[in-house]
C-alpha atoms as a PDB file:
ATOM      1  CA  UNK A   1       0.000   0.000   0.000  1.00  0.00           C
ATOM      2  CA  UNK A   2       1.143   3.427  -1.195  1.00  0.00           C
ATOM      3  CA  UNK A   3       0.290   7.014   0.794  1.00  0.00           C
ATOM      4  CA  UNK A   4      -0.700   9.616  -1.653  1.00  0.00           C
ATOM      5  CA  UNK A   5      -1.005  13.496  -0.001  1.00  0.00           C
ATOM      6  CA  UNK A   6      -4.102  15.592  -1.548  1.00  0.00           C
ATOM      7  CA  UNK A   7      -2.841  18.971  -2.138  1.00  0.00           C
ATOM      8  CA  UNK A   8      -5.874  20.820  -1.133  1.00  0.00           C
ATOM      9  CA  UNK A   9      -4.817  24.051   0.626  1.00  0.00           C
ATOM     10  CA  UNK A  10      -5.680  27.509  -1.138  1.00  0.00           C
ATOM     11  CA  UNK A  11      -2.386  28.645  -2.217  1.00  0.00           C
ATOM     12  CA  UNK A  12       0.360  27.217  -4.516  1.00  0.00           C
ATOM     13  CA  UNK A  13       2.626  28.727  -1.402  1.00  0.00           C
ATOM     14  CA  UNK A  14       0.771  26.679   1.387  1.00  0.00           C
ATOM     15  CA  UNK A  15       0.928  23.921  -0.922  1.00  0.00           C
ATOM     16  CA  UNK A  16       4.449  23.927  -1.337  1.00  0.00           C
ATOM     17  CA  UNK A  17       5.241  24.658   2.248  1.00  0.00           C
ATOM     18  CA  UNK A  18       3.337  21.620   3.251  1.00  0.00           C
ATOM     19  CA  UNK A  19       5.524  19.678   0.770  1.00  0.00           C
ATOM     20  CA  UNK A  20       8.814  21.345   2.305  1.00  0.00           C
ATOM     21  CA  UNK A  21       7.912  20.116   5.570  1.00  0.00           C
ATOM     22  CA  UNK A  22       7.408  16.298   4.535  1.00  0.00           C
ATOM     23  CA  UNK A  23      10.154  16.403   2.019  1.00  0.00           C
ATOM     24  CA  UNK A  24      12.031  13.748   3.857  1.00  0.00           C
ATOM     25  CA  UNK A  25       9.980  11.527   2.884  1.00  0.00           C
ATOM     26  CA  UNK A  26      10.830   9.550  -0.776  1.00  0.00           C
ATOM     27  CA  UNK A  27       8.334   8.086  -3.196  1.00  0.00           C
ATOM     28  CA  UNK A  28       5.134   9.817  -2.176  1.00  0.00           C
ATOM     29  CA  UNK A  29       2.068   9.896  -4.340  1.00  0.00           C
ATOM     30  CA  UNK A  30       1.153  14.011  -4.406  1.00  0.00           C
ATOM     31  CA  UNK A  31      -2.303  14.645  -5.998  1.00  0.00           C
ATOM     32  CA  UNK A  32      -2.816  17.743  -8.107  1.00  0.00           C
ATOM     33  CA  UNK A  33      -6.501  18.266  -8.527  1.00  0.00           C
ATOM     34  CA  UNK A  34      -8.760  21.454 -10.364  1.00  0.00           C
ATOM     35  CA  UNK A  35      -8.116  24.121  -8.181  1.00  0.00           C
ATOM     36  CA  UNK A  36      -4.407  23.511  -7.956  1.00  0.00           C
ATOM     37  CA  UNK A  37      -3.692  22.733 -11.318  1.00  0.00           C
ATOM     38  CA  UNK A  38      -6.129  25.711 -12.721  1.00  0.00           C
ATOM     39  CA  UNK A  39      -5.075  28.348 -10.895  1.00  0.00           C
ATOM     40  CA  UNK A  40      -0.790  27.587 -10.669  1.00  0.00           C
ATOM     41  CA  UNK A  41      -0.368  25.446 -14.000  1.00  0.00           C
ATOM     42  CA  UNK A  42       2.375  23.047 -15.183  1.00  0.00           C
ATOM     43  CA  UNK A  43       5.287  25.578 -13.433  1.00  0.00           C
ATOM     44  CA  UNK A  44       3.642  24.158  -9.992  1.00  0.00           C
ATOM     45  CA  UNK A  45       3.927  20.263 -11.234  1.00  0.00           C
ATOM     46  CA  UNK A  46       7.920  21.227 -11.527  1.00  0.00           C
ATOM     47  CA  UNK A  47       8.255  22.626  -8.069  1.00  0.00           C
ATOM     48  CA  UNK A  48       6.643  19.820  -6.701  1.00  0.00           C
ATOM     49  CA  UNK A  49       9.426  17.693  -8.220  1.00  0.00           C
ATOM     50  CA  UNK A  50      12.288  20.260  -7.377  1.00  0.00           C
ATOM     51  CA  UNK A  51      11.385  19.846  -3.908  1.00  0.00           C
ATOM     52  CA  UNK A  52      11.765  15.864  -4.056  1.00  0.00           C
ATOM     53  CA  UNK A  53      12.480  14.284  -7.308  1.00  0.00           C
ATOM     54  CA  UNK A  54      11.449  11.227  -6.046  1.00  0.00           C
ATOM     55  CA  UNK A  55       7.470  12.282  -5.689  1.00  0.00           C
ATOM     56  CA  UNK A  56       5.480  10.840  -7.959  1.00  0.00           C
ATOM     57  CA  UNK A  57       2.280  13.494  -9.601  1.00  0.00           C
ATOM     58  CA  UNK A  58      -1.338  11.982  -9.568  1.00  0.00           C
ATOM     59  CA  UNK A  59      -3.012  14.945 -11.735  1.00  0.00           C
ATOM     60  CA  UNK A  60      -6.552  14.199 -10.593  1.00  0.00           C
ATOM     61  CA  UNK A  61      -8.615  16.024 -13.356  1.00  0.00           C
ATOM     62  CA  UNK A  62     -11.475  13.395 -14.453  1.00  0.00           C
ATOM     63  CA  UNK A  63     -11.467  13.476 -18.121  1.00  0.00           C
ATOM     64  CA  UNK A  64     -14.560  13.430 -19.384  1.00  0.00           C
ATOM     65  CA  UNK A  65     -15.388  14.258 -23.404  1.00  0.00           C
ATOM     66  CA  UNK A  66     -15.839  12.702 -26.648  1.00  0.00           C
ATOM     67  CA  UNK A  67     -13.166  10.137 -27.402  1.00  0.00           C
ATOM     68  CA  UNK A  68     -11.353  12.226 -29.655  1.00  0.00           C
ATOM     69  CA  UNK A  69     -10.884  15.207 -27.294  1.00  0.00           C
ATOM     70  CA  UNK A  70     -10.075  12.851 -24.339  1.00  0.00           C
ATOM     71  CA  UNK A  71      -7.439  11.503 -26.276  1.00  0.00           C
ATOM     72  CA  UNK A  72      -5.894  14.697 -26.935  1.00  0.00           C
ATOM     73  CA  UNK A  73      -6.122  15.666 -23.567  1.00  0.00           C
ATOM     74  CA  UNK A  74      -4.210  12.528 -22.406  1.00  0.00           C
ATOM     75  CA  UNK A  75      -1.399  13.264 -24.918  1.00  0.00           C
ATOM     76  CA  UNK A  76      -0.919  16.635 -23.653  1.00  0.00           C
ATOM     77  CA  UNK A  77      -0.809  15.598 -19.625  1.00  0.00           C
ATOM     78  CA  UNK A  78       1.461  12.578 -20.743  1.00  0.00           C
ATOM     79  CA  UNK A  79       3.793  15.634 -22.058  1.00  0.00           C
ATOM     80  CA  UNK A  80       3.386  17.223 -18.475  1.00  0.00           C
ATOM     81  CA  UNK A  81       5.651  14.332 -17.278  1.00  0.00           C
ATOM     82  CA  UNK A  82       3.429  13.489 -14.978  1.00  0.00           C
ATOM     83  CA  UNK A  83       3.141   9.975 -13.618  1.00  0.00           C
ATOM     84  CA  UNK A  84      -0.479   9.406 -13.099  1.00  0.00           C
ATOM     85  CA  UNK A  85      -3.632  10.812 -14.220  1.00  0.00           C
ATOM     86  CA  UNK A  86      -7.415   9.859 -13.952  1.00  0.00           C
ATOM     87  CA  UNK A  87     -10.731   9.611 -16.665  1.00  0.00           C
ATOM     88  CA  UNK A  88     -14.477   9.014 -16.104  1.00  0.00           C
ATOM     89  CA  UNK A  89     -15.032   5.681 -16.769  1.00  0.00           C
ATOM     90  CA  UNK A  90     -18.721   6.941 -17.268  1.00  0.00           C
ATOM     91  CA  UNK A  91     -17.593   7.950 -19.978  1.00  0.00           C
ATOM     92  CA  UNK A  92     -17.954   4.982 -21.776  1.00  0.00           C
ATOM     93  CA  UNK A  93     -15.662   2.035 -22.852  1.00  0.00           C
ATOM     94  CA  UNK A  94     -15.119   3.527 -26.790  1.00  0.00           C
ATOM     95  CA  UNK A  95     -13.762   6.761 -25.212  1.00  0.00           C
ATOM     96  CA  UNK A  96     -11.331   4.929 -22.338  1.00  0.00           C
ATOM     97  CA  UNK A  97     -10.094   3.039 -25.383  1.00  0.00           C
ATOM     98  CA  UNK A  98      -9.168   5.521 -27.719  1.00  0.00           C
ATOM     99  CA  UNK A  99      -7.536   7.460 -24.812  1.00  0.00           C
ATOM    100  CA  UNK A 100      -5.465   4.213 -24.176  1.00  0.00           C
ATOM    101  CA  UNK A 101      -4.442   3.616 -27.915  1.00  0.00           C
ATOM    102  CA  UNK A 102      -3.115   7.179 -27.673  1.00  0.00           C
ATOM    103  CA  UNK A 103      -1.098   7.040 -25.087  1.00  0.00           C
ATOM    104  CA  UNK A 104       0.181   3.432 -25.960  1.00  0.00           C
ATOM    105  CA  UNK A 105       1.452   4.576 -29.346  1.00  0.00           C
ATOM    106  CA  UNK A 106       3.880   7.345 -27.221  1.00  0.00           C
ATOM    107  CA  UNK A 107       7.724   6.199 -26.323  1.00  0.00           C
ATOM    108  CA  UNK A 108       6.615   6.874 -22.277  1.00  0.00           C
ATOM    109  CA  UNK A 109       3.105   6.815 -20.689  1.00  0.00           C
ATOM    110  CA  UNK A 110       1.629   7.788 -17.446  1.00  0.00           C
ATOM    111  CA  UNK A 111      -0.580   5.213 -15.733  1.00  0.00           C
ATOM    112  CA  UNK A 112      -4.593   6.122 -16.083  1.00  0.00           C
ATOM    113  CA  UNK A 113      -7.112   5.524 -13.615  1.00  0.00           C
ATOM    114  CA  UNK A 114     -11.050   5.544 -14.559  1.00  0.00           C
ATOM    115  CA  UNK A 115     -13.078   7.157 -11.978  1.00  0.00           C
ATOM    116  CA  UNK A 116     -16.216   4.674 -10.573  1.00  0.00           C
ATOM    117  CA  UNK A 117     -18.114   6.688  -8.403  1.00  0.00           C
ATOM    118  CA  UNK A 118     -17.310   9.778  -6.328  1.00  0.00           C
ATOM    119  CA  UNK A 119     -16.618   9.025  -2.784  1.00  0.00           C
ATOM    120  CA  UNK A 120     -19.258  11.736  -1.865  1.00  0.00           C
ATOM    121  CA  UNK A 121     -22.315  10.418  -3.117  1.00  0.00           C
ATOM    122  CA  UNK A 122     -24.470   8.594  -1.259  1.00  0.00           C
ATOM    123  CA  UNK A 123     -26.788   5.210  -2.487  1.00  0.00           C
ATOM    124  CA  UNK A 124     -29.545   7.890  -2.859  1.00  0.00           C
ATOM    125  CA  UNK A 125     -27.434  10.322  -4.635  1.00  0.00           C
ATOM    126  CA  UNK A 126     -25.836   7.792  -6.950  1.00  0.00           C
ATOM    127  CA  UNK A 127     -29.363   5.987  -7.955  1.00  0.00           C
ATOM    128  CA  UNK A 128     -30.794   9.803  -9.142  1.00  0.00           C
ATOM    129  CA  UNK A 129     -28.284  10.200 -11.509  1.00  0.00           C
ATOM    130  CA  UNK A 130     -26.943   7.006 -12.368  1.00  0.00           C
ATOM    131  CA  UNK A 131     -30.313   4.718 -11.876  1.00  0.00           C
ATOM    132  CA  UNK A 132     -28.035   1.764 -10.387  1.00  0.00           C
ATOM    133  CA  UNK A 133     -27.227   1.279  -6.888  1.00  0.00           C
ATOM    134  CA  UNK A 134     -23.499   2.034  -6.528  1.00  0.00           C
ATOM    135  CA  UNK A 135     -22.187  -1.459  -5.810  1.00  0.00           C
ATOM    136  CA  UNK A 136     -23.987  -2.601  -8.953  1.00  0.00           C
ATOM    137  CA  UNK A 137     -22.796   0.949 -11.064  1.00  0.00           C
ATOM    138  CA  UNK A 138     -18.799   0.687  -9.806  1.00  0.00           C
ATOM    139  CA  UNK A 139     -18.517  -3.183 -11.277  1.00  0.00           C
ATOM    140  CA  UNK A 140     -19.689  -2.419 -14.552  1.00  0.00           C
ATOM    141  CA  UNK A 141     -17.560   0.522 -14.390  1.00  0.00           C
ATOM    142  CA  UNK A 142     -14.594  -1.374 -13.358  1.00  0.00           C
ATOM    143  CA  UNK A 143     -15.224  -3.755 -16.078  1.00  0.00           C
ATOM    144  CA  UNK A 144     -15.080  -1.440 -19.023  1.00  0.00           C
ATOM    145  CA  UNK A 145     -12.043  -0.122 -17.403  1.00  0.00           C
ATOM    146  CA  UNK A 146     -10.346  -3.204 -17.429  1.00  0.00           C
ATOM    147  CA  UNK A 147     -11.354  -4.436 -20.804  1.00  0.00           C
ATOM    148  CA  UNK A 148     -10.142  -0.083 -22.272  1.00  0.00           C
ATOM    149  CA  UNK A 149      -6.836  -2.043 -20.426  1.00  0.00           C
ATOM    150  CA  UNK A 150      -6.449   1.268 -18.276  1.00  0.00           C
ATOM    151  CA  UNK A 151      -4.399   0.856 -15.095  1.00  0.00           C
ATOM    152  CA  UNK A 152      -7.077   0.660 -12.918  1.00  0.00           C
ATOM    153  CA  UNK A 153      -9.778   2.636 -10.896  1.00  0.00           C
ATOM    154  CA  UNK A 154     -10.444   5.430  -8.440  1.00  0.00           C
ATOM    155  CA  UNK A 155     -13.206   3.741  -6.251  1.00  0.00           C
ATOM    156  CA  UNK A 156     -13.956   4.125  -2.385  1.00  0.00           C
ATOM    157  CA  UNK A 157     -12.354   1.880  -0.532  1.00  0.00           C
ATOM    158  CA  UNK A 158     -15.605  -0.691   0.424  1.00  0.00           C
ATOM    159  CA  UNK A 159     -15.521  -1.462  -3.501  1.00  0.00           C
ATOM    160  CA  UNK A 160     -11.742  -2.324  -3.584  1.00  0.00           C
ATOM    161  CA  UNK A 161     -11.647  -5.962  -2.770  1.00  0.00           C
ATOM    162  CA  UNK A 162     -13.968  -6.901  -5.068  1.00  0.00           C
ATOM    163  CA  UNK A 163     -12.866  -4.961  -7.905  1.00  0.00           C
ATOM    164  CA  UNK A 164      -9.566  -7.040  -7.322  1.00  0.00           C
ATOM    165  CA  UNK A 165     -11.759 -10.385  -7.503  1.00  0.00           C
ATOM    166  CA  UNK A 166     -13.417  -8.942 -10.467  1.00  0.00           C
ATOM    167  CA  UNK A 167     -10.137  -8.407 -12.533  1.00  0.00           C
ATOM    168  CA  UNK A 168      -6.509  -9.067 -10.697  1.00  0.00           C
ATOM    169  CA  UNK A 169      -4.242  -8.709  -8.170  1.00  0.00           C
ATOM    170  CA  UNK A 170      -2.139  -6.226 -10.240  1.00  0.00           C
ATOM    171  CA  UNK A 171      -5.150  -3.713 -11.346  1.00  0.00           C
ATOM    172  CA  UNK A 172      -4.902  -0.863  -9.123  1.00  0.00           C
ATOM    173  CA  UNK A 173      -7.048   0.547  -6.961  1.00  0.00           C
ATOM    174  CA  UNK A 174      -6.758   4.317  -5.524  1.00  0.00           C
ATOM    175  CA  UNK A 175      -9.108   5.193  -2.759  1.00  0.00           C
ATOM    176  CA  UNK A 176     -10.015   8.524  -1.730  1.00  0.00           C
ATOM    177  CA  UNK A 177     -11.607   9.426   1.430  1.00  0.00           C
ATOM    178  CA  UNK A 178      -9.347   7.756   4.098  1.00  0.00           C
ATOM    179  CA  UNK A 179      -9.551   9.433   7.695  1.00  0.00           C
ATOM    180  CA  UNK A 180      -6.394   7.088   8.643  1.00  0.00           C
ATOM    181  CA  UNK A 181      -7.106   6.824  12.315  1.00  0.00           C
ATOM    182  CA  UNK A 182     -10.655   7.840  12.293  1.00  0.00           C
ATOM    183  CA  UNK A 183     -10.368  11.506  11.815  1.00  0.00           C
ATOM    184  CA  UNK A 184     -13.491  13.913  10.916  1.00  0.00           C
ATOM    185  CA  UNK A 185     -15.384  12.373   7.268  1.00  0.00           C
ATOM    186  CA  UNK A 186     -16.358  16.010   6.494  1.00  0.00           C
ATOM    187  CA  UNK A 187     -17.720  16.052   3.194  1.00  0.00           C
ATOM    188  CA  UNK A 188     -16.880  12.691   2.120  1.00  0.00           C
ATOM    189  CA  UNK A 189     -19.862  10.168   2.857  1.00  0.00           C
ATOM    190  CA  UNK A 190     -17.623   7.060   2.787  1.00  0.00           C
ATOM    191  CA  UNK A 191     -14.809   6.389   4.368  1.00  0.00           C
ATOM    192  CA  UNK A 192     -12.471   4.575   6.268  1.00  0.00           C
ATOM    193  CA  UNK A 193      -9.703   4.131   8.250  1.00  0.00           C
ATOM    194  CA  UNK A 194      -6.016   2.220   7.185  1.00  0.00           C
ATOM    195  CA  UNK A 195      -6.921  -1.119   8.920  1.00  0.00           C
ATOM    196  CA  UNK A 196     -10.266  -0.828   6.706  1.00  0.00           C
ATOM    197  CA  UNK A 197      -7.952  -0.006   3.935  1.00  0.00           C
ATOM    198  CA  UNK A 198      -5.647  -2.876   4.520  1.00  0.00           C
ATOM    199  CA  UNK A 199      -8.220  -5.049   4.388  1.00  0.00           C
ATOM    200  CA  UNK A 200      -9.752  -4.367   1.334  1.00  0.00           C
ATOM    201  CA  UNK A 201      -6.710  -4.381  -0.325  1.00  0.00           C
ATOM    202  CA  UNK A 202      -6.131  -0.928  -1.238  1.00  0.00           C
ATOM    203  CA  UNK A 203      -3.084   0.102  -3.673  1.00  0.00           C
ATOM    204  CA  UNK A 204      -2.720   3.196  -2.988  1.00  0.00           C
ATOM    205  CA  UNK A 205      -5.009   5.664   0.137  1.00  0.00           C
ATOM    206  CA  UNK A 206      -5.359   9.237  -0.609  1.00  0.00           C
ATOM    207  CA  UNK A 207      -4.922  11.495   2.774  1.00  0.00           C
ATOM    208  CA  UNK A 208      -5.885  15.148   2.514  1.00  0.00           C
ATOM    209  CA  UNK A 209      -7.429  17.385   5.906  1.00  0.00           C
ATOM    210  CA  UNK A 210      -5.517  14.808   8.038  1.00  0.00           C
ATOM    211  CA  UNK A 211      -2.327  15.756   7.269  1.00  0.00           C
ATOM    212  CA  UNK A 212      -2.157  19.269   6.287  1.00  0.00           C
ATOM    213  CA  UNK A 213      -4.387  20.292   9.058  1.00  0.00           C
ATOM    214  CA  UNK A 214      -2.412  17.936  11.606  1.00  0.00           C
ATOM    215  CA  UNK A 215       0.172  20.920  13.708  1.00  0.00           C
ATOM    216  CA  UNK A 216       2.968  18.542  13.117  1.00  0.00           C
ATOM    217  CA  UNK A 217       2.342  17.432   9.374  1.00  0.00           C
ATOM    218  CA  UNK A 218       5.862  15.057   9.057  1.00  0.00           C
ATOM    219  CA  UNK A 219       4.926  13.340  11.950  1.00  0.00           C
ATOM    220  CA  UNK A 220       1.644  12.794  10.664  1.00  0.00           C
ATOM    221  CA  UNK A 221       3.180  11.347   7.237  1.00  0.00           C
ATOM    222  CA  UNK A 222       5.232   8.991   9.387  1.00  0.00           C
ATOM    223  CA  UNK A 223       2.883   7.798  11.639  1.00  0.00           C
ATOM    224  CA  UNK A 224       0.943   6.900   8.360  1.00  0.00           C
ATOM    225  CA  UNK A 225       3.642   5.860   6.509  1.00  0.00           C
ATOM    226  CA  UNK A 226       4.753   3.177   9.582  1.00  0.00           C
ATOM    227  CA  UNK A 227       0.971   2.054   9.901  1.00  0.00           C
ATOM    228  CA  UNK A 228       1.055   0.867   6.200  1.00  0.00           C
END
């Protein structure tokens, strides 16, 4: 199992500071979602790496678009150097494909997750919009996904064992919403703690409010890290 730090705060400068502070730390998985990546562009994905060259970028932007124009978009974040990114999987098996044959025909590829189901909807939120109940929704999802041979899914972290049955050990599974030793939900209706995690066989946990509202972030990041 692999940490990966939501960068979250409301400046590129808090951002960074946060990452100055846990810089001791090698290999981490740092997620770069809208606001971030909108408002302090590609420059920011750099200093994240000048900091520690040994952090690995999630750029968590959900692709979702006609084939075509997903596929271009995955070209141009696979020329960010970036080393993961994620798509809808609603958006349908045709489009995850394309997107795939696009970035399979380039000399070096990030690895693409398909987004299942947002971690803040509940059963009666999902069924509104999707008309499926979400364990039923997140298998078919996962499904296309593995058949568009994408790298796996974002899904919460109930779903993650048997999206492994469904497909194999090696088809990863990121899971957002962990409150590692039972920390405040907030907005997030699901979630769960690391033993929770380690028992449904999570790849990799995303940890956002926990650490970078914890007074002694580093600490935080290894306490997590020596849980996993």
């Amino acid at each position: 199992m692999e940490l990966c730090i939501a960068l979250d705060l409301p400046s590129a400068k808090e951002n960074l500071i946060l990452l100055e502070k846990i810089s001791s730390n090698n290999n981490l998985w740092i997620k770069v979602g809208f606001r971030s990546f909108i408002r302090d562009g590609k420059e920011f994905l750099q200093k994240i790496k000048e900091i520690n060259p040994t952090f690995k970028i999630f750029l968590d932007l959900k692709l979702y678009d006609i084939p075509n124009t997903m596929a271009d978009a995955a070209a141009e974040i696979a020329a960010l150097d970036v080393d993961m990114f994620n798509i809808h999987a609603s958006s349908g098996k045709r489009a995850m494909q394309t997107v795939m044959e696009r970035l399979n025909n380039l000399p070096k590829r990030p690895l693409v997750l398909g987004v299942t189901a947002l971690t803040s909807f509940s059963n009666e939120e999902f069924f509104t919009i999707y008309h499926q109940n979400i364990d039923e929704a997140v298998l078919q999802f996962t499904k296309n996904c593995y058949e568009a041979k994408l790298d796996g899914v974002v899904c919460s972290v109930f779903e993650s064992k048997l999206i492994k049955e469904h497909t194999n050990a090696y088809f990863i599974t990121l899971t957002p919403g962990i409150r590692p030793f039972n920390e405040d939900a907030n907005d997030q209706k699901r979630v769960a703690n690391l033993e929770v995690a380690k028992e449904n066989l999570s790849d990799i946990i995303v940890v956002g409010r926990p650490i970078y509202k914890a007074s002694n972030p580093e600490q935080k990041v290894k306490e997590i890290l020596a849980s996993l």
